[in-house]
Each structure stands twice: as C-alpha cells, then as structure tokens.
N, C-alpha and C. Protein backbone atom coordinates (compact mmCIF):
# COMPACT_ATOMS: atom_id res chain seq x y z
N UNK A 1 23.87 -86.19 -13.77
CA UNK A 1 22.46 -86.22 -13.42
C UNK A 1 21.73 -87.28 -14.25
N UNK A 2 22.25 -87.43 -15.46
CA UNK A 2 21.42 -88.63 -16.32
C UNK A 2 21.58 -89.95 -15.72
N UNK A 3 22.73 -90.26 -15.58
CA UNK A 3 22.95 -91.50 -14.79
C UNK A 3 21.90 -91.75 -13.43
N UNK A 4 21.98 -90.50 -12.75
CA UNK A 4 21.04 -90.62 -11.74
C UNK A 4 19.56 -91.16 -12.06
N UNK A 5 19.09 -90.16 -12.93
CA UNK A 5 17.84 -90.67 -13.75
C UNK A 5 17.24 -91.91 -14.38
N UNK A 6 18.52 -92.45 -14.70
CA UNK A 6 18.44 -93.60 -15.48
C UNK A 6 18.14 -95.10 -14.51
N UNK A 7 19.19 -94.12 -13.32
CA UNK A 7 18.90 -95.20 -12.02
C UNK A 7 17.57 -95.51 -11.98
N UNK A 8 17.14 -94.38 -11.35
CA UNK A 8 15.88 -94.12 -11.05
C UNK A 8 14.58 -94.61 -11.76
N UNK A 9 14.87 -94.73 -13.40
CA UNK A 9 13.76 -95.33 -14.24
C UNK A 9 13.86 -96.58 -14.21
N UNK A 10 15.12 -97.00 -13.98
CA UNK A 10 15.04 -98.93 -13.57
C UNK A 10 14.78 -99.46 -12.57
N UNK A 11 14.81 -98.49 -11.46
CA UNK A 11 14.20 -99.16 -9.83
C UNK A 11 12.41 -98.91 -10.05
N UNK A 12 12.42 -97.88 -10.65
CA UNK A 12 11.10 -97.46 -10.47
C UNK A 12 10.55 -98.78 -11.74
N UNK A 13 10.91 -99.16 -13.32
CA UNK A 13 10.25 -100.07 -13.56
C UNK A 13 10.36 -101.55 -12.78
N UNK A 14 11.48 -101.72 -11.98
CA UNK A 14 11.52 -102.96 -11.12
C UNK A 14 10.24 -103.01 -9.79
N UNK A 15 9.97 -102.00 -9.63
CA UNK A 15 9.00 -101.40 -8.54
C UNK A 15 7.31 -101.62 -9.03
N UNK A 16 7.24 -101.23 -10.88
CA UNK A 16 6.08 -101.06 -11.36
C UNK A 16 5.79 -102.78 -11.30
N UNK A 17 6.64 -103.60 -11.66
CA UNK A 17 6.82 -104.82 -11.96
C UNK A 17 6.31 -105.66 -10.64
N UNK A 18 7.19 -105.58 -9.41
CA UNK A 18 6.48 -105.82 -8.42
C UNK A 18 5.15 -105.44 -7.69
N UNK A 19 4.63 -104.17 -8.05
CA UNK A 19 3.48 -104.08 -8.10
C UNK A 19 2.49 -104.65 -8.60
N UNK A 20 2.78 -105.40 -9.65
CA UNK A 20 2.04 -106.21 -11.14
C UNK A 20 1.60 -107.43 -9.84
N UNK A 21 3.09 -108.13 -9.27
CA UNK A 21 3.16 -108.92 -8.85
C UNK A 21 2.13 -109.00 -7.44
N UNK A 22 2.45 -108.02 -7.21
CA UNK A 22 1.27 -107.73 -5.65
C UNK A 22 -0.03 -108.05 -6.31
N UNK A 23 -0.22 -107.14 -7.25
CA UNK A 23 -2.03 -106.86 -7.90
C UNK A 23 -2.55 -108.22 -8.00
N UNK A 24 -1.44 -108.87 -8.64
CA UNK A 24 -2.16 -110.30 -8.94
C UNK A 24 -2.26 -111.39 -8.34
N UNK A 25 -1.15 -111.53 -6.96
CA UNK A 25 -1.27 -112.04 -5.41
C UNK A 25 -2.43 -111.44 -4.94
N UNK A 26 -2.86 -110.36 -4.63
CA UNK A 26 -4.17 -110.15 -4.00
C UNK A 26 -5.35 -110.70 -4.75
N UNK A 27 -5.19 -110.47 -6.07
CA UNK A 27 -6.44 -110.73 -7.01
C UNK A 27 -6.63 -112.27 -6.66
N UNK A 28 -5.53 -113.33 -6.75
CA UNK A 28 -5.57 -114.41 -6.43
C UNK A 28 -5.79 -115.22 -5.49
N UNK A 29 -6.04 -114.29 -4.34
CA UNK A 29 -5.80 -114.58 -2.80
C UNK A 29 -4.72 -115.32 -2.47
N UNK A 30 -3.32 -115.12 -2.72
CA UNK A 30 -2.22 -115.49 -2.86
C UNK A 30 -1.47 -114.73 -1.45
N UNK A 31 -1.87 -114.88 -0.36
CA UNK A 31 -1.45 -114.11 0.57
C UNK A 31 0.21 -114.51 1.23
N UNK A 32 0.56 -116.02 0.87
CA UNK A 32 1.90 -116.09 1.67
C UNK A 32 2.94 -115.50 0.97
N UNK A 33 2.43 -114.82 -0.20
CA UNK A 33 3.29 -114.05 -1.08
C UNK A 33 3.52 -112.96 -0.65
N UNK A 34 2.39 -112.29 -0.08
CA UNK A 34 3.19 -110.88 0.02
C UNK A 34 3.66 -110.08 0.69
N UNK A 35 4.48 -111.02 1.93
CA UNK A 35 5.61 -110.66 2.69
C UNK A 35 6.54 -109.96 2.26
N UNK A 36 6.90 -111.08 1.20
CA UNK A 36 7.95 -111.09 0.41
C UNK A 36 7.92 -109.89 -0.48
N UNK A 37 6.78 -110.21 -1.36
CA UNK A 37 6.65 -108.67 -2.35
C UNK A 37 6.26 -107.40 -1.05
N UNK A 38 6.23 -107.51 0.00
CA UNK A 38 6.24 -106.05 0.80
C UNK A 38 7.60 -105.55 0.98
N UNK A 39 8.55 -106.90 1.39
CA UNK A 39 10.24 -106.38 1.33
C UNK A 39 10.52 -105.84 0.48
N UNK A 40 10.38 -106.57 -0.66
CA UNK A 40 11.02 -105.88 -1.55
C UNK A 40 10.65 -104.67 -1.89
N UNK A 41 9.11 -104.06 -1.42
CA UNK A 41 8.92 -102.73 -2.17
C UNK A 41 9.73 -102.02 -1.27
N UNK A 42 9.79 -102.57 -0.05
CA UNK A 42 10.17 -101.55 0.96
C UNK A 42 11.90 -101.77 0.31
N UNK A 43 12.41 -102.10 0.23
CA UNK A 43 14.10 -102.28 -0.29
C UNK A 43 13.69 -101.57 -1.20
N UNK A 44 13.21 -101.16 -2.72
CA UNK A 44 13.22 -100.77 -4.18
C UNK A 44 12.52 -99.15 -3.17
N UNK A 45 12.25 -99.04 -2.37
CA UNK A 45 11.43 -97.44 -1.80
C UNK A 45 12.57 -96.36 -1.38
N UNK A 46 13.43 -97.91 -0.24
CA UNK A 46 14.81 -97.08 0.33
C UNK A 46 15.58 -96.74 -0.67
N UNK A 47 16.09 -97.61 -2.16
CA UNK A 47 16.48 -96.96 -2.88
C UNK A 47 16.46 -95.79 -3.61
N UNK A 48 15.39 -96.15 -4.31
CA UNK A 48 14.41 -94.82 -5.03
C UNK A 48 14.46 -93.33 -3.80
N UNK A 49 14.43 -93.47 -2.84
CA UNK A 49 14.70 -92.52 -1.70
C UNK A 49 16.40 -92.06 -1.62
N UNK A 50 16.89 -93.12 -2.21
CA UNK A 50 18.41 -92.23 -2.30
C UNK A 50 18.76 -91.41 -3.19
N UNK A 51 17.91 -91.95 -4.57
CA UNK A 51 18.35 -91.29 -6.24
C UNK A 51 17.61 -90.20 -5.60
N UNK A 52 16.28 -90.51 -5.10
CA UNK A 52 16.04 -89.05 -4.92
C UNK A 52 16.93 -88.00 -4.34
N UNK A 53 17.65 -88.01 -2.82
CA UNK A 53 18.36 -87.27 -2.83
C UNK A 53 19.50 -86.74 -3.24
N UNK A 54 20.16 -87.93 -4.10
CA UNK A 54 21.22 -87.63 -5.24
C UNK A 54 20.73 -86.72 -6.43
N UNK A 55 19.75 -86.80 -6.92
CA UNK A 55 19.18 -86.23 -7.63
C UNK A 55 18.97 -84.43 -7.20
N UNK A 56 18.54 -84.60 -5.99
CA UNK A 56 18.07 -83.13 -5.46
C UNK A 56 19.65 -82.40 -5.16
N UNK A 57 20.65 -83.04 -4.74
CA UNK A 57 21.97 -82.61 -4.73
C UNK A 57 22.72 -81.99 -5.79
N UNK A 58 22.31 -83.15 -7.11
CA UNK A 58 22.49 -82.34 -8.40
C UNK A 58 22.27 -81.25 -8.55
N UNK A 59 20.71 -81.23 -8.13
CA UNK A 59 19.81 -80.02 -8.66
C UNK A 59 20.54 -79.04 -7.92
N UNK A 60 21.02 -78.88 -6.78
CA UNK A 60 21.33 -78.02 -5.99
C UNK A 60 22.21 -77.33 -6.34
N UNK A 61 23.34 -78.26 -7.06
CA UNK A 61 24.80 -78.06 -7.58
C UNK A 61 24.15 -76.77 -8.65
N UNK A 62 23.35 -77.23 -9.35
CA UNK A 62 22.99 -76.48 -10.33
C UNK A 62 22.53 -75.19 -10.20
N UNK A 63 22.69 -74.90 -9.03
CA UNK A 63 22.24 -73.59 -7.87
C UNK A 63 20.30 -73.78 -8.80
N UNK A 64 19.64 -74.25 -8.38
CA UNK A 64 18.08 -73.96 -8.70
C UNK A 64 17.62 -74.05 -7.06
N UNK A 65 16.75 -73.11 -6.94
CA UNK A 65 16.42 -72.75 -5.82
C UNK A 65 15.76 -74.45 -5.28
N UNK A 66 15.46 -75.02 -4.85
CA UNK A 66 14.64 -76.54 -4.42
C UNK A 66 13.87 -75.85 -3.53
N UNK A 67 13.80 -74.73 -2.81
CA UNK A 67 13.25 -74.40 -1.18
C UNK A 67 11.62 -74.08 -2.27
N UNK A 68 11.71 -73.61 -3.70
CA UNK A 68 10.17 -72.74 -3.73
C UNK A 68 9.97 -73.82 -5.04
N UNK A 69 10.19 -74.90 -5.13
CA UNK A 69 9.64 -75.87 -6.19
C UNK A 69 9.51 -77.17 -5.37
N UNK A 70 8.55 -78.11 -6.43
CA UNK A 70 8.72 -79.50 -6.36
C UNK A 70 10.00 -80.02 -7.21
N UNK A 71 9.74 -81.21 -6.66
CA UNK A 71 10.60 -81.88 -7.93
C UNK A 71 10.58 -82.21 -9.34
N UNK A 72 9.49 -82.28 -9.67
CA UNK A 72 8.73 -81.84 -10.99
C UNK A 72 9.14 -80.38 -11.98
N UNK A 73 9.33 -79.19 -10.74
CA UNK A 73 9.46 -77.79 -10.70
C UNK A 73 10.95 -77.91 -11.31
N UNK A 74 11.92 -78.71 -10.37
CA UNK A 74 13.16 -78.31 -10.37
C UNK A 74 13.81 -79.63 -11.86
N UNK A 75 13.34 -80.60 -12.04
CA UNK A 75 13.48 -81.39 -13.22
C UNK A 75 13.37 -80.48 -14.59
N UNK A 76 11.78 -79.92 -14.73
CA UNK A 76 11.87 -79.10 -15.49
C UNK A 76 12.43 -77.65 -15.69
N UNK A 77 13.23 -77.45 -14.79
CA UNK A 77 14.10 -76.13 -14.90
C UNK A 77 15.68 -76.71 -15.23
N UNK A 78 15.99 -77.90 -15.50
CA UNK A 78 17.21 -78.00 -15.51
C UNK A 78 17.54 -79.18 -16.87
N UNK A 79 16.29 -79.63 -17.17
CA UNK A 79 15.98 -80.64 -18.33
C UNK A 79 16.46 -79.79 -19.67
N UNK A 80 17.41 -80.66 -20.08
CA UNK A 80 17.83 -79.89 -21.31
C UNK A 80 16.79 -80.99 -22.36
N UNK A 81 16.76 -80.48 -23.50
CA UNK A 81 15.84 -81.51 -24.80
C UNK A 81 16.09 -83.16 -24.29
N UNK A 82 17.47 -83.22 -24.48
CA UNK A 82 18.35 -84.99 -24.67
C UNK A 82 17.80 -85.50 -23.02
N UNK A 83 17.47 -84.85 -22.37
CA UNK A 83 17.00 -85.30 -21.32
C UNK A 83 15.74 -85.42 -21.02
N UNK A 84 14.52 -84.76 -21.56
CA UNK A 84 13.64 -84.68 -21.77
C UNK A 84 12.73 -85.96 -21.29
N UNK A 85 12.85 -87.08 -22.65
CA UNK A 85 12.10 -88.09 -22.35
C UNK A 85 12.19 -88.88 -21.54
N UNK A 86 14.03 -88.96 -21.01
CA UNK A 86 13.79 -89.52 -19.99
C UNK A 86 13.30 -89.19 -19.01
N UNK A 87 13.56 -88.07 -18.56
CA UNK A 87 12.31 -87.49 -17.02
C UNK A 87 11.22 -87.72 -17.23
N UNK A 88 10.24 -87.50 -18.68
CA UNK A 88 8.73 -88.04 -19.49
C UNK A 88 8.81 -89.41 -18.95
N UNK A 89 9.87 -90.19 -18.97
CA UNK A 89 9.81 -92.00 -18.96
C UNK A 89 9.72 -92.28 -17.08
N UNK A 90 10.37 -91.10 -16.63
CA UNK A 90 10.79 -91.44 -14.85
C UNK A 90 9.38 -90.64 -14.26
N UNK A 91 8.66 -90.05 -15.24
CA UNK A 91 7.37 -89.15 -14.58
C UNK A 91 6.38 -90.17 -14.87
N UNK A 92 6.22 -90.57 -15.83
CA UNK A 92 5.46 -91.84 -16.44
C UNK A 92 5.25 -93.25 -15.40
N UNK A 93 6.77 -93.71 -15.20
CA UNK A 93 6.64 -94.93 -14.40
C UNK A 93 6.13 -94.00 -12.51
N UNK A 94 6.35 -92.95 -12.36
CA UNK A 94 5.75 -93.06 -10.85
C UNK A 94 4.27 -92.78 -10.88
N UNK A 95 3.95 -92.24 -12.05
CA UNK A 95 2.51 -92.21 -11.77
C UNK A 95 1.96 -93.51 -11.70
N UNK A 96 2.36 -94.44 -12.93
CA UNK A 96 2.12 -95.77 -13.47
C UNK A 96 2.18 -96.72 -11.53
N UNK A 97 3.46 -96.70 -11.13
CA UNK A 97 3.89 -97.57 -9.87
C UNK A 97 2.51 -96.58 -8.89
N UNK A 98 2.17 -95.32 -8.43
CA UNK A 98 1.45 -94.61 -8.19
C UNK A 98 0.11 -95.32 -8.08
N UNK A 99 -0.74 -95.16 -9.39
CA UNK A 99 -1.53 -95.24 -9.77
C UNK A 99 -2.33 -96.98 -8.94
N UNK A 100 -0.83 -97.81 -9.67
CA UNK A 100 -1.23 -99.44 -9.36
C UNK A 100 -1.13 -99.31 -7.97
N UNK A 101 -0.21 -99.48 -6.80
CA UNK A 101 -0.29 -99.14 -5.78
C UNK A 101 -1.45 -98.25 -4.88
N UNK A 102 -1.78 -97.50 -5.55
CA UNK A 102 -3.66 -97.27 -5.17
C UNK A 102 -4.39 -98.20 -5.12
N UNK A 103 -4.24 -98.96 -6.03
CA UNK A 103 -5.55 -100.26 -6.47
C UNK A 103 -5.15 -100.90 -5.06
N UNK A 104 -4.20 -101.56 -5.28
CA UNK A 104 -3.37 -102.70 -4.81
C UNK A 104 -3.77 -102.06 -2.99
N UNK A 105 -3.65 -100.93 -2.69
CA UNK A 105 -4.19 -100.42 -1.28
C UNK A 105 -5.72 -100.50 -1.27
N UNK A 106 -6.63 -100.41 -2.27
CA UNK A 106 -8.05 -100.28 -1.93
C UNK A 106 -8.21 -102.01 -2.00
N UNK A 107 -7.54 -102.98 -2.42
CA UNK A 107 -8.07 -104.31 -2.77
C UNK A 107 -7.54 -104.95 -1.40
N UNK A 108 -6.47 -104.20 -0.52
CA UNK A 108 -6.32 -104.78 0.40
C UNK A 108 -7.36 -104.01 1.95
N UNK A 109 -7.76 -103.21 1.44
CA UNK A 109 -8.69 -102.67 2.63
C UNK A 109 -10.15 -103.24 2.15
N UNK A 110 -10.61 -103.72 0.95
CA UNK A 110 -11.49 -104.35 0.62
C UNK A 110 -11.23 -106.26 1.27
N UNK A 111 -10.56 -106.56 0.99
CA UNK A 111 -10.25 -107.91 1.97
C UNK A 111 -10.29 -108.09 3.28
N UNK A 112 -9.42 -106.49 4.09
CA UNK A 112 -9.90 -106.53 5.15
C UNK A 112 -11.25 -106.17 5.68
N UNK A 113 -12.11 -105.94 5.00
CA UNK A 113 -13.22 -105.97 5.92
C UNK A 113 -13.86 -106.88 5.11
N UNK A 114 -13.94 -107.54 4.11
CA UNK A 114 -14.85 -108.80 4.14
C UNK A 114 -13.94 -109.96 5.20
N UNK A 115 -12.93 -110.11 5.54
CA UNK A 115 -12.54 -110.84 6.73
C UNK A 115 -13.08 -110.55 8.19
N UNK A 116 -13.18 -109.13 7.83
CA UNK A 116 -13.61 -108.97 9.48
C UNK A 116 -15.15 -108.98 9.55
N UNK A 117 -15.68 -108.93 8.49
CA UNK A 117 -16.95 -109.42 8.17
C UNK A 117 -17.46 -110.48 8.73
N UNK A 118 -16.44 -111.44 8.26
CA UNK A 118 -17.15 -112.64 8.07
C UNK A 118 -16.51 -113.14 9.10
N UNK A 119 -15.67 -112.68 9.62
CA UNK A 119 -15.51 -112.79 11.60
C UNK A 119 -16.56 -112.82 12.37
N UNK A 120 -16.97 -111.40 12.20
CA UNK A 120 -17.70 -111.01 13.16
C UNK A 120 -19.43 -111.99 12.83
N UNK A 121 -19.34 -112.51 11.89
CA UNK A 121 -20.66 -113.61 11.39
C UNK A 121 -20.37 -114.92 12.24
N UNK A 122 -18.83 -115.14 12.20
CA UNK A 122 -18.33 -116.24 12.97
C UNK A 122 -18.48 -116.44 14.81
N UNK A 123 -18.56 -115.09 15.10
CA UNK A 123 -18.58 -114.66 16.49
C UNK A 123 -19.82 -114.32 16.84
N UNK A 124 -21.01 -114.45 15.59
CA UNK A 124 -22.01 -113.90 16.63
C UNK A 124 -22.65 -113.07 16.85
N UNK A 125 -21.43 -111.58 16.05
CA UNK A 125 -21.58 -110.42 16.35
C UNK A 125 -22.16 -109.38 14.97
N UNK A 126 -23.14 -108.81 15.65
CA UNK A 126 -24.31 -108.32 14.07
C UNK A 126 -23.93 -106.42 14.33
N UNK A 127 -22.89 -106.19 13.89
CA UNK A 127 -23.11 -104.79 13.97
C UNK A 127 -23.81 -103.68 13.43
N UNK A 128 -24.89 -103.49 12.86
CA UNK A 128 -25.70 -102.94 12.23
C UNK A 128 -26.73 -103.34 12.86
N UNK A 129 -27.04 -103.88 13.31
CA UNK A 129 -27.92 -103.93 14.40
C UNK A 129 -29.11 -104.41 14.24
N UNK A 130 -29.30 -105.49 13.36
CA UNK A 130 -30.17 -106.21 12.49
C UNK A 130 -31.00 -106.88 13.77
N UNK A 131 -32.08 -107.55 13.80
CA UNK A 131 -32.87 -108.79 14.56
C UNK A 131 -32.40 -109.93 13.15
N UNK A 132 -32.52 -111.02 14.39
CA UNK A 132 -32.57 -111.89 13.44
C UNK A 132 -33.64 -113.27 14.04
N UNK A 133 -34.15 -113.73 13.47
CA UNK A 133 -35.38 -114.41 14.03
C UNK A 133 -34.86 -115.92 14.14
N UNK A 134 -35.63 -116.45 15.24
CA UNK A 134 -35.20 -117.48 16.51
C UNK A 134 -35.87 -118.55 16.13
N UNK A 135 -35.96 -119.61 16.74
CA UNK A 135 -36.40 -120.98 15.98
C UNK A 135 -38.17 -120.83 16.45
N UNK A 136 -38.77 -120.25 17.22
CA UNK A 136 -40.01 -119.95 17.28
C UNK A 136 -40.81 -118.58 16.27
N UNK A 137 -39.67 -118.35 15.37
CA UNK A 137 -40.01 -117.37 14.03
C UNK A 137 -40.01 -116.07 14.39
N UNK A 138 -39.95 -115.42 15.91
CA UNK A 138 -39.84 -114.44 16.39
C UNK A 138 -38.53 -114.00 16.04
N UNK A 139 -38.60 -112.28 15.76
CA UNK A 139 -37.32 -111.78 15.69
C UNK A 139 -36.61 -112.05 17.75
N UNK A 140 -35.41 -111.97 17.30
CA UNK A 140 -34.38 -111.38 18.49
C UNK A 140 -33.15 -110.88 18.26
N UNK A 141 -32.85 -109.76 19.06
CA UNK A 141 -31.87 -109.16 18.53
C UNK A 141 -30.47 -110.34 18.69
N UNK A 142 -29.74 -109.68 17.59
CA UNK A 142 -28.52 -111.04 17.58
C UNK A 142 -27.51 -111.14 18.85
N UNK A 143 -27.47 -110.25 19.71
CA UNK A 143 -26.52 -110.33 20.72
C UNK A 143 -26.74 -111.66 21.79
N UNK A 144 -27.89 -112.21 21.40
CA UNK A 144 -28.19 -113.06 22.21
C UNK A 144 -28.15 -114.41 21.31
N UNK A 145 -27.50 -114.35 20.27
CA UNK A 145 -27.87 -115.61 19.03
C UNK A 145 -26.00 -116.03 19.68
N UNK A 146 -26.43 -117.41 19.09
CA UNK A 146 -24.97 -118.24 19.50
C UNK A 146 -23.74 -118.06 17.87
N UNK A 147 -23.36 -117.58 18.64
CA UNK A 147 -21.74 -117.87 16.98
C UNK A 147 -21.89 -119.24 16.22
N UNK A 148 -20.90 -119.32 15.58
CA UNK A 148 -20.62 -120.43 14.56
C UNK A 148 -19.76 -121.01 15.13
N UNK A 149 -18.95 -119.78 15.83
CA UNK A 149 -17.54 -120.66 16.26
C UNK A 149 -18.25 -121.45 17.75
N UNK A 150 -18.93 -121.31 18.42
CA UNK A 150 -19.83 -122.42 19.75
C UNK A 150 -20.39 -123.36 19.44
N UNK A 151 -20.76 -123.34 17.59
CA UNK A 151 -21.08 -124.66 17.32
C UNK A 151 -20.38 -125.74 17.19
C-alpha cells in the first residue's frame, strides 16, 4: 500500500506543478499553451484514477468496510504511524492541486465572459439594455446602433 501512496504523491505533485503552469498561462494570457497543459492534466487524472483504485483494492484486502466510508475514512483506519505523513503529504497535495485548480476554473470563466463581452460590444449587441445616444444627442436604444464589426 505504501508504494501505492507514494505513487500517488508524485503524480499528484506532478499535477500541483502543472497547475502552477496553467495559473500562470492564464494569468499571462498565454492561451496556445493550454491545450497542452489540459492533456496532460487529463493523462496525470487517468492516472491518479488508477492509484486510486489500487489503493481502494488494498483497502479492501484489508477487509475495511469502503461501502460506509470515504477515502479519507478508510486511509485513516488502516494508517499505521510510519505511514502517517505520508497520507498528511498525499492529503496535503490534493487539497493544494484542489484548491489551485479552483482559481485556475474561476480565471477561466472570468476570461470567458470578458470575451464574450467584448463580442457582444463588437456586434452591436447591448444586453442590459442600456440606450445609448445617437449623433443628434438623443438616446436610442442600441439594437438599432451599427457594430464595430460593419465598420
């Protein structure tokens, strides 16, 4: 089971690592990058998805019930001391990979709508439903104003 673990804390820091790498492609607007850093999370996910079930097989061996715990539940029912920190080190990096991967999802739903923002400024299109005033100083509503992109 340690071996398993041990797996598991090196995909998962190879994982935290590429996350680093995402955070700071988005921060950068570095977008032809992160194809690439999406494969790979998705490759380092399918892995981490196997230790997991190697891991839960262990556990099983170990007759601990898995049906009325998490995995958290069943780690700490079978963690002897010498094992301890490392599950502390493999609980640590998923919150850590966790945690960044939150950001890294709100910075990319924050991009997408200042793009579609500034689309819809491009097209013309005022969704909030603003007036916007016409070359005789009168408001008009914008559905009738010309895009950027007709200029």
């Amino acid at each position: 089971m340690q071996s398993i673990v041990k797996q598991q804390a090196t995909l998962l820091q190879a994982l935290l690592a590429i996350l680093r790498r995402e955070h700071e492609a988005l921060k950068d607007n570095r977008i032809e990058e992160l194809n690439t850093i999406v494969a790979e999370k998705v490759t380092l996910a399918e892995k981490l998805g196997a230790c997991e079930e190697q891991l839960l097989r262990c556990l099983a061996a170990d007759q601990v019930n898995s049906a009325d715990r998490d995995v958290r539940d069943l780690i700490t029912a079978v963690a002897s001391a010498q094992h301890a920190s490392l599950f502390g080190e493999v609980r640590s990096l998923i919150e850590q990979c966790n945690d960044l991967n939150n950001i890294n999802g709100r910075m990319v739903v924050v991009g997408q709508k200042a793009t579609g923002d500034l689309l819809r400024i491009l097209k013309g299109q005022n969704d909030q439903g603003r007036d916007l005033y016409g070359n005789n100083g009168r408001t008009r509503h914008q559905s009738g104003a010309n895009s950027l992109a007709k200029a």
